[in-house]
Structure formats: structure tokens, C-alpha cells
N, C-alpha and C. Protein backbone atom coordinates (compact mmCIF):
# COMPACT_ATOMS: atom_id res chain seq x y z
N UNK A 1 -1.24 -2.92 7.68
CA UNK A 1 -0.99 -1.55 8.04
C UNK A 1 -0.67 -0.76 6.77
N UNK A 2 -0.99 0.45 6.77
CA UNK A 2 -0.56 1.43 5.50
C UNK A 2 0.78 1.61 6.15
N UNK A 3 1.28 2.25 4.74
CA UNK A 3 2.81 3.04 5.22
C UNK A 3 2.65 4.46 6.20
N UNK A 4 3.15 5.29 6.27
CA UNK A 4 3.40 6.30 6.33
C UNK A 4 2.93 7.24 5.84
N UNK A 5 2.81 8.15 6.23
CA UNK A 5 2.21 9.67 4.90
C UNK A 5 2.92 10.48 4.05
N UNK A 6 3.04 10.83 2.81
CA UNK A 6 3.82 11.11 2.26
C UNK A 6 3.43 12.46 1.96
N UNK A 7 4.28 13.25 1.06
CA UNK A 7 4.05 14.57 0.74
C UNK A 7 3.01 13.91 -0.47
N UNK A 8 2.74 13.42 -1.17
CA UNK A 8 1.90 13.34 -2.32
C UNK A 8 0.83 13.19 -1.77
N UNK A 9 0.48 12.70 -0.52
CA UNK A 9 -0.84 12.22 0.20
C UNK A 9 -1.26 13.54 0.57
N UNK A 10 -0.68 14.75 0.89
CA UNK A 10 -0.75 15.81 1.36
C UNK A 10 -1.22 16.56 0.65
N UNK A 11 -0.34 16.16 -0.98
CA UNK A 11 -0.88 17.34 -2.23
C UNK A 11 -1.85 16.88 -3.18
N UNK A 12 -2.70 15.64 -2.55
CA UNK A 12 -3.88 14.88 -2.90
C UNK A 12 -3.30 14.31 -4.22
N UNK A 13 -1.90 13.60 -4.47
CA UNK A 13 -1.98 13.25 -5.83
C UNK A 13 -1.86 11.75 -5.75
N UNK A 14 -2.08 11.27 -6.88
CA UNK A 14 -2.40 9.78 -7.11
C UNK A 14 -0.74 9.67 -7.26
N UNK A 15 -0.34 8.34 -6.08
CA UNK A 15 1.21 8.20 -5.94
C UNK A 15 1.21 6.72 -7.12
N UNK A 16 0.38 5.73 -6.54
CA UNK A 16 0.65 3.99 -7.47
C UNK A 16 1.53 4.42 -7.32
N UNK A 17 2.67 3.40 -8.30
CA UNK A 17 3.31 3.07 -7.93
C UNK A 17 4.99 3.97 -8.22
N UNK A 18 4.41 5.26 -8.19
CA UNK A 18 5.73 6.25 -7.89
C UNK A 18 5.60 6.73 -6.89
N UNK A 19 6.80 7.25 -6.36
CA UNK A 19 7.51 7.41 -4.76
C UNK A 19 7.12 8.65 -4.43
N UNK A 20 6.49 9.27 -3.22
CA UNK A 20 7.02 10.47 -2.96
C UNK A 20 7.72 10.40 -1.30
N UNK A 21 8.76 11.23 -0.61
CA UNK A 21 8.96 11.02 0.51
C UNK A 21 8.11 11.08 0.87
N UNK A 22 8.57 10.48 2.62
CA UNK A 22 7.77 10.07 4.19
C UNK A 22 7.51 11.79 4.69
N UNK A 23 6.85 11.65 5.10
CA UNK A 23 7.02 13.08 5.76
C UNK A 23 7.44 13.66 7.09
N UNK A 24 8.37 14.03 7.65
CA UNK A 24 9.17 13.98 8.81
C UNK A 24 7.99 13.61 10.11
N UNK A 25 8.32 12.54 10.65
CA UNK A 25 7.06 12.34 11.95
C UNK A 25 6.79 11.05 11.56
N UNK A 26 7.42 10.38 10.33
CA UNK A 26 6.76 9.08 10.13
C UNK A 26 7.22 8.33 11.04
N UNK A 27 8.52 8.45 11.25
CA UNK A 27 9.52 7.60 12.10
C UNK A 27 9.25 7.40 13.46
N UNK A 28 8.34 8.75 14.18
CA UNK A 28 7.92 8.55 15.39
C UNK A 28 6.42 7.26 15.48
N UNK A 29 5.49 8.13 14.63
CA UNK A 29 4.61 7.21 14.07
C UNK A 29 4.75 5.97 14.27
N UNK A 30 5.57 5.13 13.26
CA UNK A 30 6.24 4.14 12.90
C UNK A 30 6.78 3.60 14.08
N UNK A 31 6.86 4.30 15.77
CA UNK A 31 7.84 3.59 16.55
C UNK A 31 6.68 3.32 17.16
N UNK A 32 5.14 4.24 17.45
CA UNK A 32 4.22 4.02 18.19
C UNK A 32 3.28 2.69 17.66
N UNK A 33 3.47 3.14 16.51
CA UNK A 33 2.81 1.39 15.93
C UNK A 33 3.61 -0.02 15.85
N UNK A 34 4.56 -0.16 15.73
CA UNK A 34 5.60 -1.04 16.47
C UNK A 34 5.17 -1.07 18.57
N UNK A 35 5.16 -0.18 18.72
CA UNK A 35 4.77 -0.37 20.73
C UNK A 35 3.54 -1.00 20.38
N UNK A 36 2.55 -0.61 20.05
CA UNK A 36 1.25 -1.10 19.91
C UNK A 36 1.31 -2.69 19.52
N UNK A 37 2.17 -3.11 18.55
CA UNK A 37 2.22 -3.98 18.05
C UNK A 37 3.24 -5.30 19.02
N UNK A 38 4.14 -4.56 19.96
CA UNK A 38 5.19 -5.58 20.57
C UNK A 38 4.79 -6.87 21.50
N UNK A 39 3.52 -6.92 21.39
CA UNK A 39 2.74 -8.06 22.61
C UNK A 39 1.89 -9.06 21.16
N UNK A 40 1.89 -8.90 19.68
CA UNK A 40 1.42 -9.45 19.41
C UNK A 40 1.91 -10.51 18.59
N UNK A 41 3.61 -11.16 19.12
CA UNK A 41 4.43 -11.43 18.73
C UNK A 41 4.16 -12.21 17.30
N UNK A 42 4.47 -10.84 16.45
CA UNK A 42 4.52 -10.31 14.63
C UNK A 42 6.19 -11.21 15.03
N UNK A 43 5.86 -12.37 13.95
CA UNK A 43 7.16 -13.38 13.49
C UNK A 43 7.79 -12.71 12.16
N UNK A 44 7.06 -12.03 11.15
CA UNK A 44 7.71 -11.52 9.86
C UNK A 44 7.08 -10.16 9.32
N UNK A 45 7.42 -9.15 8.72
CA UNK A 45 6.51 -8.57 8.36
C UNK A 45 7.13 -8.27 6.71
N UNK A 46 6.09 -8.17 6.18
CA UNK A 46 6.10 -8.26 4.65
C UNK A 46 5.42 -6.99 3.81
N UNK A 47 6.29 -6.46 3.12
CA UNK A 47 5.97 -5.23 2.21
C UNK A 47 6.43 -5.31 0.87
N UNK A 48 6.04 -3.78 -0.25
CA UNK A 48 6.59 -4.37 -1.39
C UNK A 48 7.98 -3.43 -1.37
N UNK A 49 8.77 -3.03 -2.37
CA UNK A 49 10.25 -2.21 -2.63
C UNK A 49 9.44 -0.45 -2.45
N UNK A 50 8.63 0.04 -2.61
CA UNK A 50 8.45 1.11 -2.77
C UNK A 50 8.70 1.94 -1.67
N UNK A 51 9.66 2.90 -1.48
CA UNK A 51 10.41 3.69 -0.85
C UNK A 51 9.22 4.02 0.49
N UNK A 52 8.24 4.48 0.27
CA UNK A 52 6.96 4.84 1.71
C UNK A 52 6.80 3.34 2.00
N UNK A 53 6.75 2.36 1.57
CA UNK A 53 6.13 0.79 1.62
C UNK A 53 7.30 0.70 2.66
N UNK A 54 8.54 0.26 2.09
CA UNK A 54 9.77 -0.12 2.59
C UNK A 54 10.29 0.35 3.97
N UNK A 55 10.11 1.64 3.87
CA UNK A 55 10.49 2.95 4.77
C UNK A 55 9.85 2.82 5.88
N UNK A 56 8.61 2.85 5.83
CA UNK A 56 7.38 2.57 7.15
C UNK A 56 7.63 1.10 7.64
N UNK A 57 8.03 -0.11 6.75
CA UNK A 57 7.75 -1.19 7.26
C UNK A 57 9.31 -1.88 8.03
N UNK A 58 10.25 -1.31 7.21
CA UNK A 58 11.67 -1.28 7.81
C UNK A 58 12.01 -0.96 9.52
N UNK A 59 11.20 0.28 9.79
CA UNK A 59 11.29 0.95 11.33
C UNK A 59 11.08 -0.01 11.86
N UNK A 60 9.62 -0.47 11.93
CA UNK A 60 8.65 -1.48 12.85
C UNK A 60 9.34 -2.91 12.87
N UNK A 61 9.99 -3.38 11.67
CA UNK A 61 10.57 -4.62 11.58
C UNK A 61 12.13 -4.55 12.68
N UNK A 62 12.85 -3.54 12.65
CA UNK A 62 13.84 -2.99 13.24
C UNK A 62 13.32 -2.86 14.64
N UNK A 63 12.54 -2.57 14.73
CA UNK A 63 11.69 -2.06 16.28
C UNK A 63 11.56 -3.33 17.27
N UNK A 64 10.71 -4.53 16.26
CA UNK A 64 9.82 -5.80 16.61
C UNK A 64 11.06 -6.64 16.54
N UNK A 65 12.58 -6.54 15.91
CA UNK A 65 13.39 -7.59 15.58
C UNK A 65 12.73 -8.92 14.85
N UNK A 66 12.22 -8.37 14.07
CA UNK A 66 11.49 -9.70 12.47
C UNK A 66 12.28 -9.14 11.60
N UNK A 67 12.04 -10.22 10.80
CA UNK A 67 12.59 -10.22 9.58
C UNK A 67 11.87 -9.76 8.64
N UNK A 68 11.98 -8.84 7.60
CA UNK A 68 11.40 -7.79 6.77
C UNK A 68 11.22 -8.32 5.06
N UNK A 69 10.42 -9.11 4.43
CA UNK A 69 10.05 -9.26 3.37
C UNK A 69 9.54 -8.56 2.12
N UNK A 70 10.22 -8.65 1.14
CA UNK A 70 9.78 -8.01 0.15
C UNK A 70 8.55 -8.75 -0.64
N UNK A 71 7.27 -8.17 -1.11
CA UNK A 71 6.90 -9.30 -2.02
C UNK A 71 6.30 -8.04 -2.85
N UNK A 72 7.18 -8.65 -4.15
CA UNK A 72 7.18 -7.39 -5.72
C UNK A 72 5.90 -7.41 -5.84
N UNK A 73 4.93 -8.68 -5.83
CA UNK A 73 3.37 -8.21 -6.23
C UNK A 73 2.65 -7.06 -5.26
N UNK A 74 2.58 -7.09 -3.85
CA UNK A 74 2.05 -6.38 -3.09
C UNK A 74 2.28 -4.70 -3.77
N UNK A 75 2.75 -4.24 -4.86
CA UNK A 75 2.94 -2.58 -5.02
C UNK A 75 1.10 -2.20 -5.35
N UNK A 76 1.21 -0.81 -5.14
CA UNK A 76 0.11 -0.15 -5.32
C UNK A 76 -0.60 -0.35 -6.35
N UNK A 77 -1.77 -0.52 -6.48
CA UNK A 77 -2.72 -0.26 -7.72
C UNK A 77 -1.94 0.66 -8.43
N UNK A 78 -2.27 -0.29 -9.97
CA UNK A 78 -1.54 1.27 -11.07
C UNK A 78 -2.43 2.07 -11.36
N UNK A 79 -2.34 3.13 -11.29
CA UNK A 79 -3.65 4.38 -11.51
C UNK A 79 -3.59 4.65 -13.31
N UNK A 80 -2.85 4.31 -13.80
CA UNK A 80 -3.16 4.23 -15.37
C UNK A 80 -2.65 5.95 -15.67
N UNK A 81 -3.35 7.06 -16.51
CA UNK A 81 -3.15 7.45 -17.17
C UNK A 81 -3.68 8.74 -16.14
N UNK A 82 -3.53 8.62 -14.64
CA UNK A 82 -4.15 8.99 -13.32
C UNK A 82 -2.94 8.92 -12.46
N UNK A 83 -1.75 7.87 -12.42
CA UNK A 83 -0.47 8.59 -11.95
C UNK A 83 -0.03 9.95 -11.48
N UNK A 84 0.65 10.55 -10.50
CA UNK A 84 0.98 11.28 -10.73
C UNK A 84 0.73 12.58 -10.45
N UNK A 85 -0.69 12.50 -10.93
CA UNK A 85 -1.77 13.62 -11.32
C UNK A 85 -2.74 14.19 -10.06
N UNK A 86 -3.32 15.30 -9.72
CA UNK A 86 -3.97 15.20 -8.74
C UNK A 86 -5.09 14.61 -9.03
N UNK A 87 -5.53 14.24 -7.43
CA UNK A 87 -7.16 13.16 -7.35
C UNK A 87 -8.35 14.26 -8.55
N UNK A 88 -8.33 14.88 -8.44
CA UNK A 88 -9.31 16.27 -9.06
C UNK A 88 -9.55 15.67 -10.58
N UNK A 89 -8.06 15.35 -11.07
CA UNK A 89 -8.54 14.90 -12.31
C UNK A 89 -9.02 13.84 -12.57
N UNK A 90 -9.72 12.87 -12.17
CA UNK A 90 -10.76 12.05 -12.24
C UNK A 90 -11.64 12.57 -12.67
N UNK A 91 -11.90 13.85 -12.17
CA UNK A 91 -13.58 14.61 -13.19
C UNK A 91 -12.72 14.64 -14.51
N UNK A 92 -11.86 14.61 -15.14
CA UNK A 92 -11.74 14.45 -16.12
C UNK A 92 -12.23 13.07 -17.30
N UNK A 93 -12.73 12.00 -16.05
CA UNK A 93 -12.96 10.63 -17.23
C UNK A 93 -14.47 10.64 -16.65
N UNK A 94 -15.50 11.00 -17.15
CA UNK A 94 -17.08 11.14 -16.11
C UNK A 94 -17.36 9.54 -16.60
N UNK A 95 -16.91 9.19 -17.82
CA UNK A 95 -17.07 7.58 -17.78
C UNK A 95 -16.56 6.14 -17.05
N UNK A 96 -15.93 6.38 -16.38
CA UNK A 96 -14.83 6.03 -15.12
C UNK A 96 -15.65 6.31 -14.18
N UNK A 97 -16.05 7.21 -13.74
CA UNK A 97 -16.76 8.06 -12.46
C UNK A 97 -17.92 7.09 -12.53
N UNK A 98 -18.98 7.33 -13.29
CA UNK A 98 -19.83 6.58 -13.61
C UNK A 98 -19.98 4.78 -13.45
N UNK A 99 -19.15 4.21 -14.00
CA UNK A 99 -18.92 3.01 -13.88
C UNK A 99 -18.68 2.48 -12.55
N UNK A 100 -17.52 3.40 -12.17
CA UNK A 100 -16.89 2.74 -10.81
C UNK A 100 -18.07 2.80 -9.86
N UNK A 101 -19.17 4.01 -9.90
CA UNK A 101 -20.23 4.25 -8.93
C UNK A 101 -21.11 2.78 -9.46
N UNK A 102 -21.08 2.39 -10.51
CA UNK A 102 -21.83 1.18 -10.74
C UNK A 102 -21.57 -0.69 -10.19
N UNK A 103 -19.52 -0.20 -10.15
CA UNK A 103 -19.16 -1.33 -9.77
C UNK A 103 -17.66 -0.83 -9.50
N UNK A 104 -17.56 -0.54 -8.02
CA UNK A 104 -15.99 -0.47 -7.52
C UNK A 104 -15.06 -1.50 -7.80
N UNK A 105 -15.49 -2.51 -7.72
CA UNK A 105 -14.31 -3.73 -7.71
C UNK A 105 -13.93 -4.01 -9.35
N UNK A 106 -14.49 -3.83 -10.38
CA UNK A 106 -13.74 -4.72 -11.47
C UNK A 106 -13.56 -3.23 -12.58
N UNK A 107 -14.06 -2.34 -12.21
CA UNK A 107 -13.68 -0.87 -13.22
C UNK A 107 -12.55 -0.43 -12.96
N UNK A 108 -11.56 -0.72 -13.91
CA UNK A 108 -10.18 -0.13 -13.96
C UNK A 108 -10.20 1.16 -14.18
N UNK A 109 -9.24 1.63 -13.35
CA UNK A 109 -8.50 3.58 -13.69
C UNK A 109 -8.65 3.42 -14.95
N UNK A 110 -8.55 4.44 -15.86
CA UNK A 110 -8.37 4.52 -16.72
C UNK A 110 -6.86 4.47 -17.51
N UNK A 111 -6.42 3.20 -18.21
CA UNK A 111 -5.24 2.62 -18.36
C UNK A 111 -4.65 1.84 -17.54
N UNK A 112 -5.58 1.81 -16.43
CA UNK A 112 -4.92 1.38 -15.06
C UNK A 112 -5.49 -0.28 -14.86
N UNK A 113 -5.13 -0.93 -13.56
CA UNK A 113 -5.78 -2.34 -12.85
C UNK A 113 -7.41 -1.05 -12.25
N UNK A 114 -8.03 -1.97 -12.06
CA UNK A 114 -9.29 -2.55 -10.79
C UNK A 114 -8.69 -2.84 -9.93
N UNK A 115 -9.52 -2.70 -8.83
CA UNK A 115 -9.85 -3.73 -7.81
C UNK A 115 -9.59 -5.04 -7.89
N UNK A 116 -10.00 -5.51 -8.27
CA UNK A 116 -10.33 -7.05 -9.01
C UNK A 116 -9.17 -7.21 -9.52
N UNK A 117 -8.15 -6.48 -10.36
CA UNK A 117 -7.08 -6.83 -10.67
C UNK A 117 -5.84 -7.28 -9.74
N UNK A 118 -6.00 -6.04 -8.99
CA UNK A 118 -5.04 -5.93 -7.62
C UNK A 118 -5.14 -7.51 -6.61
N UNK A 119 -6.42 -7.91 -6.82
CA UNK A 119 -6.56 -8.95 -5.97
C UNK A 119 -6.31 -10.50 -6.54
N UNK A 120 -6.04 -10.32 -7.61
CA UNK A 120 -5.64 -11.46 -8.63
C UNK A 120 -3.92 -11.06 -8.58
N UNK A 121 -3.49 -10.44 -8.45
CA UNK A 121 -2.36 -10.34 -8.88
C UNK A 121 -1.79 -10.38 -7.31
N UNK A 122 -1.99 -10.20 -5.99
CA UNK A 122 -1.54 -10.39 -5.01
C UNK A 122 -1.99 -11.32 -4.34
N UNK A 123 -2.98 -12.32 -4.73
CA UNK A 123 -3.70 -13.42 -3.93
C UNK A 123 -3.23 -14.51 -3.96
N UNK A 124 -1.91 -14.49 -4.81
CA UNK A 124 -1.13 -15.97 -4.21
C UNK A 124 -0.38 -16.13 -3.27
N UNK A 125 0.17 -14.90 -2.93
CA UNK A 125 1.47 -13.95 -2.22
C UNK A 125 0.47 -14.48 -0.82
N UNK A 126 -0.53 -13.87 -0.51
CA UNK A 126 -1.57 -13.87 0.19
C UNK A 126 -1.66 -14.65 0.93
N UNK A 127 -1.96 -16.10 -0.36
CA UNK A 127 -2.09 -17.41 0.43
C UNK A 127 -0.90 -17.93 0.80
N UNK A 128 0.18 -17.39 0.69
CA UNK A 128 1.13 -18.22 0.72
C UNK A 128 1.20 -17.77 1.96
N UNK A 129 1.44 -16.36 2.27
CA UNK A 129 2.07 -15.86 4.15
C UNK A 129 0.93 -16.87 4.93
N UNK A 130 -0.16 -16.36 4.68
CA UNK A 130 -1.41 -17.23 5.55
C UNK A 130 -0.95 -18.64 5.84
N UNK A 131 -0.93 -19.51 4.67
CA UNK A 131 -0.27 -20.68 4.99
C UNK A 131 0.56 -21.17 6.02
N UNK A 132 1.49 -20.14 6.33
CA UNK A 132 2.50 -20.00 7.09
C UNK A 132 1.51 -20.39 8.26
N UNK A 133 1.16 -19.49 8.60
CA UNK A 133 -0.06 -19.70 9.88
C UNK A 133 0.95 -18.72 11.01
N UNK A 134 1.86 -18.16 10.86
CA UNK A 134 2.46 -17.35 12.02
C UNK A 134 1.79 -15.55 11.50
N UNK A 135 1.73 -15.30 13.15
CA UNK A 135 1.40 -13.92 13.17
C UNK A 135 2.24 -12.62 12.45
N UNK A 136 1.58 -11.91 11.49
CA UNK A 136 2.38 -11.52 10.82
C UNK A 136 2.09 -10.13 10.44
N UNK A 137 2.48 -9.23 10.04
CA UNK A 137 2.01 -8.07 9.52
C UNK A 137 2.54 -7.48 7.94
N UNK A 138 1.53 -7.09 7.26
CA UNK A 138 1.42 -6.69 5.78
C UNK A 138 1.57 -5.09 5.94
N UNK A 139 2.61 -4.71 5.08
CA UNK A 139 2.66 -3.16 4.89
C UNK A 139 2.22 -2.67 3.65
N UNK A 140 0.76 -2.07 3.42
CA UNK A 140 0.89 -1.88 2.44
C UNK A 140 0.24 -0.66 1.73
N UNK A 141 -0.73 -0.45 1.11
CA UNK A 141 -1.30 0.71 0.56
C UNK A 141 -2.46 1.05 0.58
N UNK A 142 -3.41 2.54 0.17
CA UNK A 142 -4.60 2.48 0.26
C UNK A 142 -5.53 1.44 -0.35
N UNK A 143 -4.59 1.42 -1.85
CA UNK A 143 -5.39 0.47 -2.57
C UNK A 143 -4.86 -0.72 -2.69
């Protein structure tokens, strides 16, 4: 599941891995996806520290009565030197633009992870819940 929507999602800016608040309504949100979710008896649910991550996945865990996991790798793709900034400025790197249209998965933001990075760096975390083999739910991000 994604988190919540934030005001940065609103003002189209690249959040990674800085915070912006939930935006009032998440909490209802957050109770309807927990109902949706109460028949599919979710044993743990697992997110990373980031305030929208935490925030969205806290309700539902509170809701479902599981126990709420942190795992530090799961944070957002780092957007590099794209933080921050609105989505718009991407026309600022046309060599980035270019590439990524050539190959989404291993072209890093500029300063930033890939695709390909993100999935190396959270794919042990990964295997490990799976392992588990209990039904579970991941809170996490677009990217």
C-alpha cells in the first residue's frame, strides 16, 4: 500500500526521502483501507520511519491490532539533486529524460539511486518478511 497524500504530492514536488505532512482526510482514508483489509487477517505490517510512511501505516496497524515494523531500507528512492524540487524540473536534465525513456530501471535521478538500486537495497528486507510466509502488508512509496 502507499502512504497517504501529502501536501508535497499536491504541489507536485519530489518528496524521497524528506517529509511533508498527511493531508487532513488521511486518517479517514487510512480507516477505510484497514475495513477493506480486516478479513485478510494482515499478522504484521511493515513500513520505513518517514513521517507519511509511519503515519499512514500506524492507523491501519492500530485499526487491524498488528504489530507495526520499521524496516530503515524500505525509505523512498533518493531523487538526488531532484529532492525537494518540483517534478517540472526534470526538463532541466534532457540527459536523464532521455536515458530513462531508454531504460527505466537502472538510470539513476540525477545524483540519485535507479530503480535497480532501490531494489538491491530493499530485496533482502523483502525476502526476509516473505520467508515469514504470514499475510502481511508493506507501507510504502511511489517509488
Amino acid at each position: 500500500m502507499r502512504h497517504g497524500r501529502t501536501e508535497w504530492i499536491d504541489l507536485g514536488l519530489f518528496q524521497g526521502r524528506l517529509n511533508s505532512p498527511l493531508l487532513p482526510g488521511v486518517g479517514q482514508q487510512m480507516r477505510e483501507v484497514a475495513g477493506l483489509l480486516r478479513n485478510k487477517e494482515i499478522k504484521r505490517i511493515y513500513c520505513n520511519s518517514l513521517g507519511r510512511c509511519f503515519g499512514s501505516a500506524k492507523i491501519v496497524a492500530d485499526i487491524l491490532n498488528v504489530p507495526l515494523e520499521i524496516v530503515p531500507n524500505f525509505l523512498e528512492l533518493y531523487f538526488g539533486s531532484l529532492k525537494g524540487q518540483p517534478k517540472t524540473m526534470v526538463d532541466a536534465y534532457p540527459d536523464f529524460i532521455k536515458n530513462k525513456e531508454l531504460d527505466i530501471v537502472y538510470t539513476p535521478y540525477p545524483g540519485g539511486e535507479s530503480y535497480y538500486d532501490v531494489g538491491l537495497r530493499i530485496g533482502r528486507d523483502v525476502d526476509r518478511i516473505l520467508a515469514n510466509g504470514e499475510p502481511c502488508l508493506i507501507v510504502g512509496h511511489e517509488s
